[in-house]
Protein backbone atom coordinates (compact mmCIF):
# COMPACT_ATOMS: atom_id res chain seq x y z
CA UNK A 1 0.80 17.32 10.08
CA UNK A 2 4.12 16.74 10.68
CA UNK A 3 7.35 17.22 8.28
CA UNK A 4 10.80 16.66 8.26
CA UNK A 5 12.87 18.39 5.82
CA UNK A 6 16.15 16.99 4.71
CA UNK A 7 18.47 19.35 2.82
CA UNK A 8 21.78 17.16 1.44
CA UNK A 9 22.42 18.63 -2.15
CA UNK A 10 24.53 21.59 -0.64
CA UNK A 11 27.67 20.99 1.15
CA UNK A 12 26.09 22.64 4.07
CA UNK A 13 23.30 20.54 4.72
CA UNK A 14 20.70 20.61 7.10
CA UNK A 15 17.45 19.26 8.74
CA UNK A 16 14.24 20.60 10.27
CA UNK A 17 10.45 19.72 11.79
CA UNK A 18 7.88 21.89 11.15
CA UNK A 19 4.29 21.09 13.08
CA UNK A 20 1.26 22.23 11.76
CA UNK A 21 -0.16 25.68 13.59
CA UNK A 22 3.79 25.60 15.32
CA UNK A 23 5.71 26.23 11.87
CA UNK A 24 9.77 25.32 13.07
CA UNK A 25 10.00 23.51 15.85
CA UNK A 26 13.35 22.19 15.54
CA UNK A 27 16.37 22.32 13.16
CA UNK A 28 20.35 21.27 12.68
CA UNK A 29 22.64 21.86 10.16
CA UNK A 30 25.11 19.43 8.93
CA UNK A 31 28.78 19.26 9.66
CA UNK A 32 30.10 20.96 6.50
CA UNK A 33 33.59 19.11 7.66
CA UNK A 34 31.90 15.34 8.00
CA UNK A 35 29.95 13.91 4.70
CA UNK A 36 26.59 13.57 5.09
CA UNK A 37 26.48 10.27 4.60
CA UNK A 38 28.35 9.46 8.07
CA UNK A 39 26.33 12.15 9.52
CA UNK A 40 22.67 12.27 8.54
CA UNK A 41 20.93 9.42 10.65
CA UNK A 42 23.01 10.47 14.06
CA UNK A 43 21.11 14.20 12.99
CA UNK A 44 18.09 13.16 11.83
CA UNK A 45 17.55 11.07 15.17
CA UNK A 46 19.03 14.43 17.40
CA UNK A 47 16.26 16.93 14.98
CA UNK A 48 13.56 14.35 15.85
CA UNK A 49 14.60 14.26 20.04
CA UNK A 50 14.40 17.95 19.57
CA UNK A 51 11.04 18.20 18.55
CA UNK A 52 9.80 14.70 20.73
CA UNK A 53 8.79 12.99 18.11
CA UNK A 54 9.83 9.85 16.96
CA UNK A 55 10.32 8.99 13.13
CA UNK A 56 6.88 6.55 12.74
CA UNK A 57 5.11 10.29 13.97
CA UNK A 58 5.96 12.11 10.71
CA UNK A 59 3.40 12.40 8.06
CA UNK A 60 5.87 13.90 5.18
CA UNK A 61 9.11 14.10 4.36
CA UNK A 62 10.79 16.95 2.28
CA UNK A 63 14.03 16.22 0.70
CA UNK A 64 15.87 18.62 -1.68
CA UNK A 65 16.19 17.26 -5.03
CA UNK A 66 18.73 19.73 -6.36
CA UNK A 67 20.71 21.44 -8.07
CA UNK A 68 23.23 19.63 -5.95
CA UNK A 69 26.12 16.88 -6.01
CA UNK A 70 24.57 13.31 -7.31
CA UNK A 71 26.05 11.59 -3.91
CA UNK A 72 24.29 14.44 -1.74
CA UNK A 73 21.30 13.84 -3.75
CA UNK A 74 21.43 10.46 -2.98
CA UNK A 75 21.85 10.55 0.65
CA UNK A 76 19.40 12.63 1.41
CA UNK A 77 16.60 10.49 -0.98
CA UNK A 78 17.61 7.11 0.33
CA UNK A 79 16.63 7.59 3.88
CA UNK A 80 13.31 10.08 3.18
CA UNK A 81 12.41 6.97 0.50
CA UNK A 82 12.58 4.52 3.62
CA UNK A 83 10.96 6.55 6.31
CA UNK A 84 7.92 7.14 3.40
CA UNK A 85 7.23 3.24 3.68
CA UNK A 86 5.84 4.27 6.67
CA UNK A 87 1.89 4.08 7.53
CA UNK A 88 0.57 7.26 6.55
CA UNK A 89 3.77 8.94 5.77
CA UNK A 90 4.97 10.06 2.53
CA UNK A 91 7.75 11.89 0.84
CA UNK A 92 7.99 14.48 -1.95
CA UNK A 93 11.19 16.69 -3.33
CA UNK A 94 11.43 20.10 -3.48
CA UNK A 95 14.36 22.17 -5.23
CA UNK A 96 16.59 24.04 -3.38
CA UNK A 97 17.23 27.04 -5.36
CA UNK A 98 13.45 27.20 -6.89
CA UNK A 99 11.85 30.83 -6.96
CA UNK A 100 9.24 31.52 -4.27
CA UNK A 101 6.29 32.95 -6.02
């Protein structure tokens, strides 16, 4: 299985693949300086060339949904929404500040 995570509710944003049996096999933060809307595709394409893969290869996709700005929120769940129209892929939130058990 492979995931991307996409992290856009914080003003420092980031991105990362994690393979399973590999955990992390590539990350990037976002440009705290840039918004993340002129940023995130440029980054999620560099995160992806990290890791070789290319985006039709990812079976999930993580994005943060909060606590966080409502435009953040919304950058970030635009683009994991599209790449989950892809065969076999599929999305799913998670909350950023949520309590490991």
């Amino acid at each position: 299985m492979r995931l991307l995570a996409i992290e856009t509710a914080s003003r420092l944003g980031g991105l990362a693949v994690f393979a399973s049996g590999e955990g992390l096999i590539a990350e990037t933060r976002l440009n705290a300086l840039a918004t993340h809307s002129e940023t995130l595709m440029a980054e999620v394409h560099h995160v992806l060339t990290l890791a070789g893969l290319r985006a039709r290869e990812l079976d999930v996709i993580a994005v943060s949904s909060g606590p966080g700005a409502f435009t953040g929120l919304r950058v970030g769940l635009g683009p994991a929404k599209g790449f989950s129209f892809a065969p076999g892929a599929r999305s799913f939130p998670f909350q950023l500040w949520r309590p490991m058990p």
